[in-house]
C-alpha atoms as a PDB file:
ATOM      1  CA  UNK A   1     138.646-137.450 109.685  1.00  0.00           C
ATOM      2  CA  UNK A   2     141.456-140.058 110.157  1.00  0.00           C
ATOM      3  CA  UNK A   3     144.223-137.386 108.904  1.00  0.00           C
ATOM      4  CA  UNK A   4     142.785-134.674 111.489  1.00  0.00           C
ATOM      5  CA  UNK A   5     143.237-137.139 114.084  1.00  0.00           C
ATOM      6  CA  UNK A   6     146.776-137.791 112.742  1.00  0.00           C
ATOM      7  CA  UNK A   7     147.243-134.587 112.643  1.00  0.00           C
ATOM      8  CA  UNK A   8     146.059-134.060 116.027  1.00  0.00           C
ATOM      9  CA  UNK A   9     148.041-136.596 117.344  1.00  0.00           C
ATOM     10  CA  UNK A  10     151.320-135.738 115.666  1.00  0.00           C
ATOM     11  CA  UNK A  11     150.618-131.988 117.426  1.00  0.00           C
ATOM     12  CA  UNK A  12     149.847-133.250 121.086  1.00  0.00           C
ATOM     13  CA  UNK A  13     152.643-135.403 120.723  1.00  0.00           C
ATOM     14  CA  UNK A  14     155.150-132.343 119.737  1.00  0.00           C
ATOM     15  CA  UNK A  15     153.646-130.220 122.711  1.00  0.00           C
ATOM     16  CA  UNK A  16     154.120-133.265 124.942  1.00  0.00           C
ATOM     17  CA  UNK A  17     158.019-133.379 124.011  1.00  0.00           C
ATOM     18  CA  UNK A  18     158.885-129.915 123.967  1.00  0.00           C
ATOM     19  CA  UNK A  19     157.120-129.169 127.195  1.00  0.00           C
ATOM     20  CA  UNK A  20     159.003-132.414 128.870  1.00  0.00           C
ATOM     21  CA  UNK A  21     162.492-131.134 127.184  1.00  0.00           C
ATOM     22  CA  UNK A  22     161.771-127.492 129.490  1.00  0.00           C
ATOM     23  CA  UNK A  23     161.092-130.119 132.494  1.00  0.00           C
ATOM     24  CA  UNK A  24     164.414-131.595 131.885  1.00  0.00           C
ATOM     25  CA  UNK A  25     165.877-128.228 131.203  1.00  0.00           C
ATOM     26  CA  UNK A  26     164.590-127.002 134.836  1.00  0.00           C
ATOM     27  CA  UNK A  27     166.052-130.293 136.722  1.00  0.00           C
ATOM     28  CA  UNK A  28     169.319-129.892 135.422  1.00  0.00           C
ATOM     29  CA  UNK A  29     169.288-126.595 136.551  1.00  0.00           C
ATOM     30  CA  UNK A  30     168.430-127.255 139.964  1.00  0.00           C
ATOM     31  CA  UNK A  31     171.216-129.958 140.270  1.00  0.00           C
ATOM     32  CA  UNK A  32     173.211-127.481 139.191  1.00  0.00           C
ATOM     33  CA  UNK A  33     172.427-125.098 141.964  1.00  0.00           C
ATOM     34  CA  UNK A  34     171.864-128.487 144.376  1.00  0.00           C
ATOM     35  CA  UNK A  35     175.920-128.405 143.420  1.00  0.00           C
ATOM     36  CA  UNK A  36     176.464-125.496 144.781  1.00  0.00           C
ATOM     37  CA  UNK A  37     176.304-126.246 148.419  1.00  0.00           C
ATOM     38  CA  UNK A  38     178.266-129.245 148.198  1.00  0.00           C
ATOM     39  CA  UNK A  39     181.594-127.564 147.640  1.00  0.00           C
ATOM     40  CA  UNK A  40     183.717-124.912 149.894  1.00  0.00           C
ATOM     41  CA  UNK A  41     184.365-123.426 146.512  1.00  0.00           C
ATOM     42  CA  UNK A  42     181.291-122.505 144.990  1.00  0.00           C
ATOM     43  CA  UNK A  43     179.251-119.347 144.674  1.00  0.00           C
ATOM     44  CA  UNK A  44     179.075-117.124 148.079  1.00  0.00           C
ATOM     45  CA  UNK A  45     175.437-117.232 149.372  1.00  0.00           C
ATOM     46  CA  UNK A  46     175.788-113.756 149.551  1.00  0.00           C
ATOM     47  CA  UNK A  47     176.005-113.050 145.575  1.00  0.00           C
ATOM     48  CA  UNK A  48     172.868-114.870 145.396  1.00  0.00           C
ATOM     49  CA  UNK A  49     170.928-113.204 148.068  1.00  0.00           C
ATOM     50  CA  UNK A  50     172.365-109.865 146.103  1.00  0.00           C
ATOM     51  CA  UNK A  51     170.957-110.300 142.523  1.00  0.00           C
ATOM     52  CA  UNK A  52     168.854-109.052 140.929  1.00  0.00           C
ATOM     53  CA  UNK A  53     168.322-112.484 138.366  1.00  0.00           C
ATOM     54  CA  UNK A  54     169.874-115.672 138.188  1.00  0.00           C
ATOM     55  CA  UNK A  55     170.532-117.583 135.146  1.00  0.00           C
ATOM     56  CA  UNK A  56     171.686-121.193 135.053  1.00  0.00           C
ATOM     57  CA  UNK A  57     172.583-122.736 131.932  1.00  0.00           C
ATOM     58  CA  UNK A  58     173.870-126.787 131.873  1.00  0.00           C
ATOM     59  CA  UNK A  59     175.811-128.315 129.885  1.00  0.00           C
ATOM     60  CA  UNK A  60     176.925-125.552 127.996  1.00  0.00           C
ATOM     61  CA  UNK A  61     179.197-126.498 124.786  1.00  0.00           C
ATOM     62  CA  UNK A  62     182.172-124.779 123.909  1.00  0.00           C
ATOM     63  CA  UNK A  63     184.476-126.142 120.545  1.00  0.00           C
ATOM     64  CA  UNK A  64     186.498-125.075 118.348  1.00  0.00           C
ATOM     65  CA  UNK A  65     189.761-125.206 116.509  1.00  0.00           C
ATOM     66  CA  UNK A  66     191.460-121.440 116.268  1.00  0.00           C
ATOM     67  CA  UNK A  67     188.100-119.512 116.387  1.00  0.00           C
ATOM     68  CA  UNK A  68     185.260-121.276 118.741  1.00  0.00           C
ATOM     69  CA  UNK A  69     181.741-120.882 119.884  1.00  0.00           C
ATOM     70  CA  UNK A  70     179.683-121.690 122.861  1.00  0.00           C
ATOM     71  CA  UNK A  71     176.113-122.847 122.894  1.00  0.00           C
ATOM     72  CA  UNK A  72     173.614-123.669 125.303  1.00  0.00           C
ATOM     73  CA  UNK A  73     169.886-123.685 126.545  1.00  0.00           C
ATOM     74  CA  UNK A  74     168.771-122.477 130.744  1.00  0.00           C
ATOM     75  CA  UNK A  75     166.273-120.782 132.894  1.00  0.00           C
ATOM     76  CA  UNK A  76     166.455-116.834 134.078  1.00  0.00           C
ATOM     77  CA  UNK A  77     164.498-116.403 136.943  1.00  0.00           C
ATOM     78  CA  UNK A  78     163.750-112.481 138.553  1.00  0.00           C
ATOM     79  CA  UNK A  79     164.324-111.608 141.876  1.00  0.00           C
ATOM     80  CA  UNK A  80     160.518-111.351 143.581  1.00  0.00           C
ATOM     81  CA  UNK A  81     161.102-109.814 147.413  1.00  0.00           C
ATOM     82  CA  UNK A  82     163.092-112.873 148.842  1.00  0.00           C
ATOM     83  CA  UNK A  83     162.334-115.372 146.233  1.00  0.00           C
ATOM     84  CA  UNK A  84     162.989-115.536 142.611  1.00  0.00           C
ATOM     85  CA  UNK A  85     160.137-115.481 140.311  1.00  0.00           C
ATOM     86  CA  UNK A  86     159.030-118.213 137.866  1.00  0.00           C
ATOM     87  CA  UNK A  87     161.621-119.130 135.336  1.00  0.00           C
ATOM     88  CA  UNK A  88     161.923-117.810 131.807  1.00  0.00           C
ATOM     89  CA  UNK A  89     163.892-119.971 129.386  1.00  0.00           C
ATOM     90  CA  UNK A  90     167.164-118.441 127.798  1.00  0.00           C
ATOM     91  CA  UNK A  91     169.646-119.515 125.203  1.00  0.00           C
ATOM     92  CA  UNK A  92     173.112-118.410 125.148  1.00  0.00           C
ATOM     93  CA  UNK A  93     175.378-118.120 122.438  1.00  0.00           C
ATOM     94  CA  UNK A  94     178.813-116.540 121.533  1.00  0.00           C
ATOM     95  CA  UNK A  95     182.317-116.829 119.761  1.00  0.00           C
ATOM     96  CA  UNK A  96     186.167-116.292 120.913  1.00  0.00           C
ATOM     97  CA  UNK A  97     189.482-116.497 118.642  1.00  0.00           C
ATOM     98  CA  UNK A  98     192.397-118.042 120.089  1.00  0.00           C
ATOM     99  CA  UNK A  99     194.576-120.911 120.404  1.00  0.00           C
ATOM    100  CA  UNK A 100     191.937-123.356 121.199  1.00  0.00           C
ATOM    101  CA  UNK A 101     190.761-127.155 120.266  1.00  0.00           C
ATOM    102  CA  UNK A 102     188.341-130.162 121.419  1.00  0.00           C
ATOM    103  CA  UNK A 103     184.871-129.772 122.525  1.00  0.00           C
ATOM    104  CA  UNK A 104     184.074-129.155 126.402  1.00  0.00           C
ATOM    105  CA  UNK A 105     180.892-129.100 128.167  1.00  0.00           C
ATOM    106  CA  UNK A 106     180.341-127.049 131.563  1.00  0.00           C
ATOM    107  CA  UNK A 107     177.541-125.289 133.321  1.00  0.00           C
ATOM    108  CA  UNK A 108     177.019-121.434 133.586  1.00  0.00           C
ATOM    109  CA  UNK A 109     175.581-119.287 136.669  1.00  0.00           C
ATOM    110  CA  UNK A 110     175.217-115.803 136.099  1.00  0.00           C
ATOM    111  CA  UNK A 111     173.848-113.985 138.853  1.00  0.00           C
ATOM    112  CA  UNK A 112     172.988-109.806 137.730  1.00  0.00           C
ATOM    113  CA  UNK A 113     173.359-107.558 140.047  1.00  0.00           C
ATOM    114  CA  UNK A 114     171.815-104.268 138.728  1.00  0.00           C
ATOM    115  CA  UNK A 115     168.677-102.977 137.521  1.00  0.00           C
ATOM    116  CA  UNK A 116     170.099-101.755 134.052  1.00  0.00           C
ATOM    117  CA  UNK A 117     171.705-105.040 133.472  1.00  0.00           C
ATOM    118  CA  UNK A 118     168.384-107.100 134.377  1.00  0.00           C
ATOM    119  CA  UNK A 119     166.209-104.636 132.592  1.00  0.00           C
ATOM    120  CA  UNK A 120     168.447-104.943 129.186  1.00  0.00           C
ATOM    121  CA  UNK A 121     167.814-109.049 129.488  1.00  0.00           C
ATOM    122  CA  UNK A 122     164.567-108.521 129.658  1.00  0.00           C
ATOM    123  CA  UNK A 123     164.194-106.689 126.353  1.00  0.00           C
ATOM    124  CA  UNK A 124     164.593-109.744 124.976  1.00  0.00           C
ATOM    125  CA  UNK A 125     168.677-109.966 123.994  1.00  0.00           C
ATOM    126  CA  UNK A 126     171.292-109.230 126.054  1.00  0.00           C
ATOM    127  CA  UNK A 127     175.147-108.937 125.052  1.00  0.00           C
ATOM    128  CA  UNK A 128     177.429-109.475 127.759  1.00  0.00           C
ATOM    129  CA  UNK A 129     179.817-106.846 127.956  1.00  0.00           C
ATOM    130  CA  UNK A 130     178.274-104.398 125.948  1.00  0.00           C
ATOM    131  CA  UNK A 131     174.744-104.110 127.288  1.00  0.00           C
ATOM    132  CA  UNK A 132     176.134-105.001 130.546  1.00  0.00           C
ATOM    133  CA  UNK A 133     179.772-105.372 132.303  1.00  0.00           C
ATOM    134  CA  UNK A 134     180.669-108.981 132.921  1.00  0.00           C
ATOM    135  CA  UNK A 135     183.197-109.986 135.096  1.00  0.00           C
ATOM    136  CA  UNK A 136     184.577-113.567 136.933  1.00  0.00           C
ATOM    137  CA  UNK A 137     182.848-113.674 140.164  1.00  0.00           C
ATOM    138  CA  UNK A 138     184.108-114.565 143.349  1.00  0.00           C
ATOM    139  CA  UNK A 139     184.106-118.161 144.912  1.00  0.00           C
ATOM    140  CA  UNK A 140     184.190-119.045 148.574  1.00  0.00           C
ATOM    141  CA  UNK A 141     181.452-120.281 149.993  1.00  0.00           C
ATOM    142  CA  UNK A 142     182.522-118.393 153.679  1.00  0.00           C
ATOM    143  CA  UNK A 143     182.174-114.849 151.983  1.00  0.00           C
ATOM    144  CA  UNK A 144     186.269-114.047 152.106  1.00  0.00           C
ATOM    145  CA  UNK A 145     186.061-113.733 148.926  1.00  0.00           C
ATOM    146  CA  UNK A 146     183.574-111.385 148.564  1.00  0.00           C
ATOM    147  CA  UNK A 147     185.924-108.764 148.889  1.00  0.00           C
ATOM    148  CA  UNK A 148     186.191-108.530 145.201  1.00  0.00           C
ATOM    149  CA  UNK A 149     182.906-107.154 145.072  1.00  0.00           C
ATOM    150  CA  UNK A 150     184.281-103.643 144.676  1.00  0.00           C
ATOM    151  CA  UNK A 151     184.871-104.430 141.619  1.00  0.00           C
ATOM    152  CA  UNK A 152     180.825-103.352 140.996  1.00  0.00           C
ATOM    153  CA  UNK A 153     180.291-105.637 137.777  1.00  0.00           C
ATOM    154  CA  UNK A 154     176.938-105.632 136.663  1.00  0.00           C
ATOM    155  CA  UNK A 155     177.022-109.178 135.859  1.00  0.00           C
ATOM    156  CA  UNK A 156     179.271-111.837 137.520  1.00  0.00           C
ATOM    157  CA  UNK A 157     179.706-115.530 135.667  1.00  0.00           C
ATOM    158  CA  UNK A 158     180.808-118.456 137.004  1.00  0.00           C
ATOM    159  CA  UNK A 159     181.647-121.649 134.856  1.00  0.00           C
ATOM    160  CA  UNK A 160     181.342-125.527 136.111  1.00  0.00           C
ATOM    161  CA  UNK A 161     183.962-128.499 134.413  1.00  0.00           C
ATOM    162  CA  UNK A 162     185.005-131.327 136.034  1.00  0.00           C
ATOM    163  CA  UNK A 163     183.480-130.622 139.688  1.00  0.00           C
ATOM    164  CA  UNK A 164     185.261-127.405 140.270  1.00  0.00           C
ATOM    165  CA  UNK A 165     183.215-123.670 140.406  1.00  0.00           C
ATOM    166  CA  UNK A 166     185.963-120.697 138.981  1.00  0.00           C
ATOM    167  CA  UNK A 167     185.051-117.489 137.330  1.00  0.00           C
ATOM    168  CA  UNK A 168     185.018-116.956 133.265  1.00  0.00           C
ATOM    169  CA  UNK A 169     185.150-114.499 131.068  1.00  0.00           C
ATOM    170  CA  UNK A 170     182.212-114.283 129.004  1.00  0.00           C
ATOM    171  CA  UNK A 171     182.829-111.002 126.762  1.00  0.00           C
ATOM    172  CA  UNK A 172     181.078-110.842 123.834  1.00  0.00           C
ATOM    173  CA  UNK A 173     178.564-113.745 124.861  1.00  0.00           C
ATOM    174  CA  UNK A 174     174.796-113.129 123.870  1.00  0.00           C
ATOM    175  CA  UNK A 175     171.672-114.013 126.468  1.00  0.00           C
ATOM    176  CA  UNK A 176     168.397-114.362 124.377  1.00  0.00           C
ATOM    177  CA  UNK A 177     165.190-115.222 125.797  1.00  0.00           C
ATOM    178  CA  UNK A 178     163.288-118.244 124.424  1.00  0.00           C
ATOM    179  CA  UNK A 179     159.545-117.025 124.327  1.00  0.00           C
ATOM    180  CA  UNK A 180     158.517-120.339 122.620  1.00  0.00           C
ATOM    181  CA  UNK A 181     160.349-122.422 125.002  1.00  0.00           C
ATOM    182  CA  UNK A 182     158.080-120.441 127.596  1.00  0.00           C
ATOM    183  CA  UNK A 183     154.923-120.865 126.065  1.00  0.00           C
ATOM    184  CA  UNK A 184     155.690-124.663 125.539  1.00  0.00           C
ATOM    185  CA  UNK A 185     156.190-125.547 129.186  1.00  0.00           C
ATOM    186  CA  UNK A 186     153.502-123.029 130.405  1.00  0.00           C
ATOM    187  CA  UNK A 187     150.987-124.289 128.424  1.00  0.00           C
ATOM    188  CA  UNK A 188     150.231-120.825 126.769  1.00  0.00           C
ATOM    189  CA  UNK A 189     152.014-117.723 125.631  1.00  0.00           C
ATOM    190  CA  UNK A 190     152.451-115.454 128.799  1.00  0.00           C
ATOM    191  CA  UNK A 191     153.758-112.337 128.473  1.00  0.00           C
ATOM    192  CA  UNK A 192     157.630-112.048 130.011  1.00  0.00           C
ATOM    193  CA  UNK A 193     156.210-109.766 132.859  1.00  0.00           C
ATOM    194  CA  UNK A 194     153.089-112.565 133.772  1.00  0.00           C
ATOM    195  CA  UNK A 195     155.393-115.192 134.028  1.00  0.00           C
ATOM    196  CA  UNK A 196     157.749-112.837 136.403  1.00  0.00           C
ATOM    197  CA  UNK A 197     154.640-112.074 138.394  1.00  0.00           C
ATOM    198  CA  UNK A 198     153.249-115.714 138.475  1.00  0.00           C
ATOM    199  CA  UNK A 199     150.002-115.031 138.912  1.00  0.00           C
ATOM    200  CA  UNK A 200     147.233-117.322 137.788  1.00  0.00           C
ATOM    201  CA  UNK A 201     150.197-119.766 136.431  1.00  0.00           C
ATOM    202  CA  UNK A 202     150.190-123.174 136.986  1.00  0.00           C
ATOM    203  CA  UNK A 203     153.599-125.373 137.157  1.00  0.00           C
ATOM    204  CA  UNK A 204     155.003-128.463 137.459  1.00  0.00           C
ATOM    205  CA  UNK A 205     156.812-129.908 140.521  1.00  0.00           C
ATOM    206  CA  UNK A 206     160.361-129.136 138.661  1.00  0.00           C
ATOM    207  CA  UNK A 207     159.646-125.415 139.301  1.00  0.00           C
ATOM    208  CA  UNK A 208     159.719-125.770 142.839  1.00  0.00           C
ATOM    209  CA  UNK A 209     162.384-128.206 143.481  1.00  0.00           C
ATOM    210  CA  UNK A 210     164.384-125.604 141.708  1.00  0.00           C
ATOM    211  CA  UNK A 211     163.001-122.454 143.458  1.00  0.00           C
ATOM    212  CA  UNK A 212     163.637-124.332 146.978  1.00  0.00           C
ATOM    213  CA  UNK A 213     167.196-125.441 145.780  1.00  0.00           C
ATOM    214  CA  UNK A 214     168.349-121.854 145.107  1.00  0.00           C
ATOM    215  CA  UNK A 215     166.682-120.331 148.521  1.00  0.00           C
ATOM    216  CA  UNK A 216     168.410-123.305 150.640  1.00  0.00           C
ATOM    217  CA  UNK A 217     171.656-122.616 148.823  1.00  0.00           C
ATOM    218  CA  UNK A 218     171.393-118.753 149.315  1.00  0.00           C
ATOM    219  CA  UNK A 219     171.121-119.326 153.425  1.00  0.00           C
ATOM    220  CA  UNK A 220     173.838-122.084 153.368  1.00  0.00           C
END
């Protein structure tokens, strides 16, 4: 009996953590996005109202020395009428050759802007520029430049270092979504679609604060 309780315990105690690591996951996003509205610079409101999904990944890290990599955990989160749905959890991953040294961390907002390119993440895995076009998007938070929105990329990234929103090339990156990470936080395994829908789903008070933070910096 002892060792089932121990066992127990030992469980509880890994649910407990990885469900608090998604918290932390989803407040870092929304400072993120909190970010956003702070700067003339940052994303247009208009690029946000426009998407179709949203992901927001901190703290990415990119190193190397001649051939790199870039790593990092976020939140996706499906456009729902004029809010975005519940958030999935995402990892992103990739590699680049090039002159190149050091390690650097920086946050990533990808906002998709077509049906094709939202409906290929949601398969599952998603490889920027092949399963969908990627390009730099457009800063300014006054909409001038918006104009580059001719350009009709399915995808548009935008990379955070030091303070300052630019545009980043992110060919050959891969998007997977992190069912576990889901079913951690959630409390069960939802399907992809349930969680979208967010019916019958309880959450946490992380999930709003970021939900609120994106609509207030869409109307800014």
């Amino acid at each position: 009996m002892r060792y089932f309780l121990m066992a127990c315990l030992a469980f509880w105690g890994t649910l407990s953590w990885a469900q608090s690591e998604q918290s932390n996951r989803l407040d870092a996003a929304a400072d993120v996005v909190k970010d956003l509205g702070k700067i003339p610079e940052g994303i247009p409101p208009e690029m946000i109202r426009g998407a179709k999904a949203i992901v927001i990944i901190p703290n990415v890290i990119k190193a190397g020395f001649i051939v790199g990599g870039r790593f990092g955990r976020g939140v996706a989160m499906v456009r729902q009428g004029k809010r975005f749905s519940l958030p999935l959890f995402v990892t992103i991953g990739g590699g680049s050759v090039g002159f190149q040294a050091g390690v650097q961390s920086m946050d990533l907002v990808l906002l998709f802007r077509t049906q094709r390119s939202l409906n290929n993440l949601l398969k599952g895995k998603l490889t920027l520029g092949a399963d969908a076009n990627v390009a730099a998007g457009p800063i300014g938070r006054h909409g001038e430049a918006t104009t580059d929105l001719s350009l009709k990329a399915e995808v548009y990234s935008y990379s955070r270092a030091r303070g300052l929103f630019a545009g980043i090339s992110l060919e050959g990156s891969w998007i997977a979504i992190d069912d576990e990470a889901a079913a951690a936080y959630y409390g069960k395994k939802w399907s992809r679609r349930d969680i979208i829908n967010g019916r019958g789903i309880l959450v946490g008070k992380e999930v709003i604060r970021l939900r609120e933070t994106i609509e207030q910096v869409s109307k800014s």
